[in-house]
Protein backbone atom coordinates (compact mmCIF):
# COMPACT_ATOMS: atom_id res chain seq x y z
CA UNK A 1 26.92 -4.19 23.96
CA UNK A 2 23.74 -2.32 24.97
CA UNK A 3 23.19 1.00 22.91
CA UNK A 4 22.55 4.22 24.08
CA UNK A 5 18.66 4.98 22.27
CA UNK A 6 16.58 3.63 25.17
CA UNK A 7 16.68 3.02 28.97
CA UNK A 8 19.43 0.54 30.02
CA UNK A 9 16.23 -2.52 30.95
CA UNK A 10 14.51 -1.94 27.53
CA UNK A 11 18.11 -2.31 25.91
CA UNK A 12 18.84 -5.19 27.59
CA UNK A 13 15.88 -6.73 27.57
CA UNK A 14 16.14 -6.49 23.51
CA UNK A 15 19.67 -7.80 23.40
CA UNK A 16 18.13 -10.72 25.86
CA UNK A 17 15.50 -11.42 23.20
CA UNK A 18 17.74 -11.42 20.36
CA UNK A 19 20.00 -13.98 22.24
CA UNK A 20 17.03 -16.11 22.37
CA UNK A 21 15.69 -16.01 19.02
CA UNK A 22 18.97 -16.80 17.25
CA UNK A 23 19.50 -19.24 19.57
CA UNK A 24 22.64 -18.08 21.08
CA UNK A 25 21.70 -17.59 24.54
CA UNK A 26 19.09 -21.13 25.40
CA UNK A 27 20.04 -24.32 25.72
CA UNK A 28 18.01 -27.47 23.97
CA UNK A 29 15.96 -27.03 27.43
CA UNK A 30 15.23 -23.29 27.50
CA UNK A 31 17.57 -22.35 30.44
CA UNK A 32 18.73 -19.44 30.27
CA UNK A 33 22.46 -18.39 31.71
CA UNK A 34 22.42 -17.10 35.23
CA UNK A 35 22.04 -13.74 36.10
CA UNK A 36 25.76 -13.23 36.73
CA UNK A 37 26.85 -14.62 33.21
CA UNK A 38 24.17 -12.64 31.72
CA UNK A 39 24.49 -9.12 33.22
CA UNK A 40 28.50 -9.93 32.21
CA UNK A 41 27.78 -10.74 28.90
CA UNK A 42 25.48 -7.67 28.21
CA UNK A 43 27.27 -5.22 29.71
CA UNK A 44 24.71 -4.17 32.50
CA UNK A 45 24.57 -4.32 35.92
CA UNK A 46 22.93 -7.04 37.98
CA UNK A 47 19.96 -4.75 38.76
CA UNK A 48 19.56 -3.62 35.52
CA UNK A 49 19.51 -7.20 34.03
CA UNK A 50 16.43 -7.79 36.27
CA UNK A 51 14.24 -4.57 35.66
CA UNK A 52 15.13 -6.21 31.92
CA UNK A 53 14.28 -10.33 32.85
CA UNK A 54 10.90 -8.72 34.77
CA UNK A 55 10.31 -7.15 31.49
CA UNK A 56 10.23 -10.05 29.55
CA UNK A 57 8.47 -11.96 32.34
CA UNK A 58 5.70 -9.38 31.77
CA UNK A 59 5.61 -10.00 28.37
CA UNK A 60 5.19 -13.64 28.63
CA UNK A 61 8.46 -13.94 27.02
CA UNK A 62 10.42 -16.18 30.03
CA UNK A 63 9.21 -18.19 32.50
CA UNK A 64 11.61 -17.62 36.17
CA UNK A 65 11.17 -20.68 38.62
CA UNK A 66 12.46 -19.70 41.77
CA UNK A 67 15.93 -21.79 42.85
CA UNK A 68 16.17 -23.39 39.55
CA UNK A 69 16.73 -20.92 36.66
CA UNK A 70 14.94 -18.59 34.11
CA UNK A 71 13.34 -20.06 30.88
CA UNK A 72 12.08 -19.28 27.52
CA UNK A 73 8.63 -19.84 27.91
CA UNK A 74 6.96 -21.60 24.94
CA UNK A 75 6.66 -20.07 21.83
CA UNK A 76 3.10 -17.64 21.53
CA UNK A 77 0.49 -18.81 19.05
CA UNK A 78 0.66 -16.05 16.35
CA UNK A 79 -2.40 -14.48 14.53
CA UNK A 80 -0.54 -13.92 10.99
CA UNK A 81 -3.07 -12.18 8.53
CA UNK A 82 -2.82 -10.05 5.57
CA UNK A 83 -4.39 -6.40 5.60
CA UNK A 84 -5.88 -6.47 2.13
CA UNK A 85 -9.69 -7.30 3.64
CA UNK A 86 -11.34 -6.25 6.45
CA UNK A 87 -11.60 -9.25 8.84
CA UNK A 88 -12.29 -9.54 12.94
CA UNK A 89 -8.96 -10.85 14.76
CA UNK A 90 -12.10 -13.45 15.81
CA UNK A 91 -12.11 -14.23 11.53
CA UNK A 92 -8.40 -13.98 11.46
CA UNK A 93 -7.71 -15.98 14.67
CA UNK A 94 -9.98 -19.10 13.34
CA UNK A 95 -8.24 -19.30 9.44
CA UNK A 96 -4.51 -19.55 11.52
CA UNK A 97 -5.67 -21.90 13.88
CA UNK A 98 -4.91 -20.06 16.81
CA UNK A 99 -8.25 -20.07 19.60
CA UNK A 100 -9.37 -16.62 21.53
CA UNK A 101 -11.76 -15.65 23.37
CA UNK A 102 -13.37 -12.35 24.65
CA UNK A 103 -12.75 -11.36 28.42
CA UNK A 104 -13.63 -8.36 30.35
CA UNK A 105 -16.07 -6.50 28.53
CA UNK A 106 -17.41 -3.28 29.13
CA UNK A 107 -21.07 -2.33 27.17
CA UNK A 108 -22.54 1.36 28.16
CA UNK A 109 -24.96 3.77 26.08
CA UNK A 110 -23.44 7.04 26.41
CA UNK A 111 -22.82 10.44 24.78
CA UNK A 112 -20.68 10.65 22.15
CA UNK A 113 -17.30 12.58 23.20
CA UNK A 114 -16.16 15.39 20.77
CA UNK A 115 -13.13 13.19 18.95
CA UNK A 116 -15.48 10.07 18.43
CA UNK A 117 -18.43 12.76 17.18
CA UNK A 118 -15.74 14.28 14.68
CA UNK A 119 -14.53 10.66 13.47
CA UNK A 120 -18.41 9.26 13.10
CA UNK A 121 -19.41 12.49 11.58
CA UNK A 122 -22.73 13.02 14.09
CA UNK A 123 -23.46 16.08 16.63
CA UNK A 124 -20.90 15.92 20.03
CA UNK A 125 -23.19 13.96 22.30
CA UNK A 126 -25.27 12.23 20.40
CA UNK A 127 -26.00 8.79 21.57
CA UNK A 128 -23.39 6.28 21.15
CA UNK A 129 -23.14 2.90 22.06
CA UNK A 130 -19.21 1.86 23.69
CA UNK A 131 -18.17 -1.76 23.17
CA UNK A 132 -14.97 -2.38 25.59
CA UNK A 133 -13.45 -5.61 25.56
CA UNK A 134 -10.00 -7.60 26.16
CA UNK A 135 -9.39 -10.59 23.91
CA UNK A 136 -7.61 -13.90 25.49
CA UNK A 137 -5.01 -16.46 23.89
CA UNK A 138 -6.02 -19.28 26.28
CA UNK A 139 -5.78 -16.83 29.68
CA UNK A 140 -3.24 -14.21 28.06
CA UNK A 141 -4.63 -10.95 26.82
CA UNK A 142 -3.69 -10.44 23.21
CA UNK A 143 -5.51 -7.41 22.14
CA UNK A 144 -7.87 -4.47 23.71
CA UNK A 145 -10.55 -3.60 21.17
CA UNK A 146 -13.00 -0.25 21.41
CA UNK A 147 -15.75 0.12 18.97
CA UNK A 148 -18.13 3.19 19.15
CA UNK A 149 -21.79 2.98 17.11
CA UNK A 150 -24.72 5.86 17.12
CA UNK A 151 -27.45 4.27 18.59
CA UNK A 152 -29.49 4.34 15.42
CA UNK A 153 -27.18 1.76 14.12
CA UNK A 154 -26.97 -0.70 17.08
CA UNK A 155 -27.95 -0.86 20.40
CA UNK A 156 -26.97 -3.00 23.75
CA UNK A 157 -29.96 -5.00 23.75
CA UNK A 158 -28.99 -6.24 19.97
CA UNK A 159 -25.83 -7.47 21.28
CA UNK A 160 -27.39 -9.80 23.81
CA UNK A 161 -25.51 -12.95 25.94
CA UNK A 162 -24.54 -14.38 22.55
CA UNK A 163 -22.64 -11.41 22.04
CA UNK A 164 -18.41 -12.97 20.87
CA UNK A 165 -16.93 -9.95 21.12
CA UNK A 166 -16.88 -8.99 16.76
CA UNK A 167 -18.96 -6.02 16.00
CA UNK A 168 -17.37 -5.98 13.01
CA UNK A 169 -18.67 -9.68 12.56
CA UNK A 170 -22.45 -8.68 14.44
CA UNK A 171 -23.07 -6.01 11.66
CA UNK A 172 -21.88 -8.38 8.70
CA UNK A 173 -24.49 -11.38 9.85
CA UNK A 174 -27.17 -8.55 9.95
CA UNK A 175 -26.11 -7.10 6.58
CA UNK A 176 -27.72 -3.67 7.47
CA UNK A 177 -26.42 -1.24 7.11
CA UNK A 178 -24.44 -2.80 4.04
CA UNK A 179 -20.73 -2.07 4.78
CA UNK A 180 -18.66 -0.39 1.81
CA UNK A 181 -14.96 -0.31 3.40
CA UNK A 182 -12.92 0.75 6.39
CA UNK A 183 -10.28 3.88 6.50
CA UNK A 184 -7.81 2.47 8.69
CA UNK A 185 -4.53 4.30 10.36
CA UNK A 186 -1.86 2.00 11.86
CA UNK A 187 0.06 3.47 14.49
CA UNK A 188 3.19 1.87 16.94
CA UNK A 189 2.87 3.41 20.68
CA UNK A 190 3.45 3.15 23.87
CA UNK A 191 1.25 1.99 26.45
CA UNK A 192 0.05 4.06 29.28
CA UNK A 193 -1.02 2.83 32.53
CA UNK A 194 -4.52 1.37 32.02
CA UNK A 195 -3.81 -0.15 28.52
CA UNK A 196 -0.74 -1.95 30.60
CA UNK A 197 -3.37 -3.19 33.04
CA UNK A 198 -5.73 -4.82 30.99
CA UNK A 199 -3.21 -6.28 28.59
CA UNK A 200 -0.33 -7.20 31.86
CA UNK A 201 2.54 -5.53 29.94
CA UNK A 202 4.61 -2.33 31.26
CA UNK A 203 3.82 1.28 31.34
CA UNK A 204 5.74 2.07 27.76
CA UNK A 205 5.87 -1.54 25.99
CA UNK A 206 5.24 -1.25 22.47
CA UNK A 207 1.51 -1.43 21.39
CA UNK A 208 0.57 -1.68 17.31
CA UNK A 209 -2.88 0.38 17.20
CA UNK A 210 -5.52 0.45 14.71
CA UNK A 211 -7.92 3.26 14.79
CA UNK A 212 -10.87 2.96 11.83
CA UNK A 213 -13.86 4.22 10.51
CA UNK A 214 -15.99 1.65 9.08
CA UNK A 215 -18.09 3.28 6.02
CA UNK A 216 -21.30 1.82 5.12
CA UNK A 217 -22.74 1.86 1.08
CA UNK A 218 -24.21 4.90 1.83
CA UNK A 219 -21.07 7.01 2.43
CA UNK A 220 -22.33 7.18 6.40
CA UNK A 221 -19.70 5.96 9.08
CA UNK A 222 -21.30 3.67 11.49
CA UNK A 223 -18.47 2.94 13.63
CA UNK A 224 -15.50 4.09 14.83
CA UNK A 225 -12.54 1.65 16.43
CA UNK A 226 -9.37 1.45 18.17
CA UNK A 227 -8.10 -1.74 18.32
CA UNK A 228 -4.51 -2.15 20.38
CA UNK A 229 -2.84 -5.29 19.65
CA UNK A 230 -0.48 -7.04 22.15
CA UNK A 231 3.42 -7.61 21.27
CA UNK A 232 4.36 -11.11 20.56
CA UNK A 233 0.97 -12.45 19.19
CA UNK A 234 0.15 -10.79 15.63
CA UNK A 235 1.59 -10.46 12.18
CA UNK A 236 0.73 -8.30 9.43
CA UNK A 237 1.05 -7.63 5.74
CA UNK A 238 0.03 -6.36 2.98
CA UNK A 239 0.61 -6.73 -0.72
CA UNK A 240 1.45 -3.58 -2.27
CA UNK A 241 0.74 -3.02 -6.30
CA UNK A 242 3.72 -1.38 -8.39
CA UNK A 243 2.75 1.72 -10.10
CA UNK A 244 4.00 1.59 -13.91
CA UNK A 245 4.62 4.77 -13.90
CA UNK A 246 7.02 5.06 -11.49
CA UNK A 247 8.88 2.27 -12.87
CA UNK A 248 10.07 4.97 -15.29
CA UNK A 249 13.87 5.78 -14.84
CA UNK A 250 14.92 9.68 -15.83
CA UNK A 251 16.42 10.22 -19.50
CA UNK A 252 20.12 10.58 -19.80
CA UNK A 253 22.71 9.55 -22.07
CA UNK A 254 21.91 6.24 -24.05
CA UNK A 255 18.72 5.40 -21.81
CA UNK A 256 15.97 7.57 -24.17
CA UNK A 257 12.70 5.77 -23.74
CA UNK A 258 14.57 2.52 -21.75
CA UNK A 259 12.51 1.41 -18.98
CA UNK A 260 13.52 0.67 -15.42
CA UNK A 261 14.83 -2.99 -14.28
CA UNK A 262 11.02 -4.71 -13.48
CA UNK A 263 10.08 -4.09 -9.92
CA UNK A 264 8.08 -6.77 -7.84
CA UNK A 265 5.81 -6.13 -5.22
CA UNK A 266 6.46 -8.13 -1.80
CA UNK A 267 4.99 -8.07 0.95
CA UNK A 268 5.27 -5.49 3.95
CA UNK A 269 4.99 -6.77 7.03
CA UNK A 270 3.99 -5.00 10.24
CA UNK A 271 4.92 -6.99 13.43
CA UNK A 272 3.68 -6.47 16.90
């Protein structure tokens, strides 16, 4: 049965999903039951099932064909990557196998705002380049990627027609300035309207975002991102190493000095 923590669609929608991925609900052809048996077996009403099948159909989930039936639509290619370096999704996209693209792009030289001046440590408007740009899986958009640069560090006319979408990548080929390491916050949210539009998903569907500062050798951060990644397309993780001493259990009767059962580090996984 559908529970109570989220509008009645989303709910069903996630049972609907669930059916699908154990296997319970397609057969050997990907049909789907009708919308009668479904909205029965749920527990939701007939409109309600489709605000929940047009969800899915969104999300490139399920494929409806009109006086036949409703689908599972083949299976996405999935980016899986581990966290532990700093990468492009270009990088990470090429060692799984999985082809994009860039799309719709958006370059402008422009003043600095107050949050991106605060996160690149420079003066509120101070000249900034803004690199805007969706990222395709064959014609689906995957991700939505915003990197912000002073000026003094890269400019549009560096980026050229050649540019692939990767400043990340553009700034490693030119190896100045050298890059140290990224400060990275990963964040789940909701989209609002015009993330929804350039990635075709719902107002509210479930977005993992990275927001960084990339931090050159000389302490100085040259660019700040926000990088919004699709749901269905990307896998994270990241190996996490066991502090010893932690592994430490408290004193008590007949454990003086005895050490904790050995922990082992596995890895974490952040899906989206």
């Amino acid at each position: 049965m559908v529970r109570r923590n989220l509008t009645l669609a989303r709910q069903a929608a996630q049972e609907v999903m669930e059916g699908i991925q154990s296997g319970a609900l397609a057969g050997d052809d990907g049909l789907l039951p009708s919308e009668a048996a479904l909205s029965q077996r749920i527990g939701v009403s007939r409109a309600t099932l489709r605000e929940a099948l047009s969800q899915l159909e969104q999300g490139g989930f399920i494929v409806r064909r009109h006086g036949i039936g409703t689908f599972v639509s083949p299976r996405h290619p999935l980016v899986v990557a581990g966290l532990e370096e700093l990468q492009s999704i270009e990088t990470l996209a090429q060692r799984t196998g999985v082809e994009i693209h860039m799309g719709e792009c958006e370059i402008r030289e422009r003043a600095a705002d107050p949050g991106e001046a605060e996160a690149l440590k420079i003066a509120a408007g101070t000249p900034v380049l803004a690199v805007e740009r969706v990222m395709l899986s064959g014609d689906r958009p995957i991700a939505f990627l915003i990197d912000v640069v002073p000026t003094d560090i890269l400019d549009a006319g560096e980026l050229g027609d050649s540019f692939d979408g990767s400043v990340l990548d553009l700034l490693l080929r030119r190896g100045d300035p050298p890059l140290k390491h990224s400060h990275t916050e990963l964040v789940a949210e909701a989209a609002d309207s015009g993330l929804a539009q350039r990635l075709r998903l719902r107002v509210g569907d479930p977005l993992l975002t990275f927001t960084a500062r990339l931090v050159a050798a000389t302490g100085r951060v040259v660019d700040y991102s926000v990088s919004y990644f699709s749901p269905g397309h990307f896998r994270f993780h990241v190996i996490r190493r066991v502090n010893q001493l932690s592994s430490q259990v408290p004193e008590g009767p007949g454990q003086r000095g005895r050490a904790a059962d050995p922990v082992v580090a596995a890895p974490v996984e952040a899906r989206v």
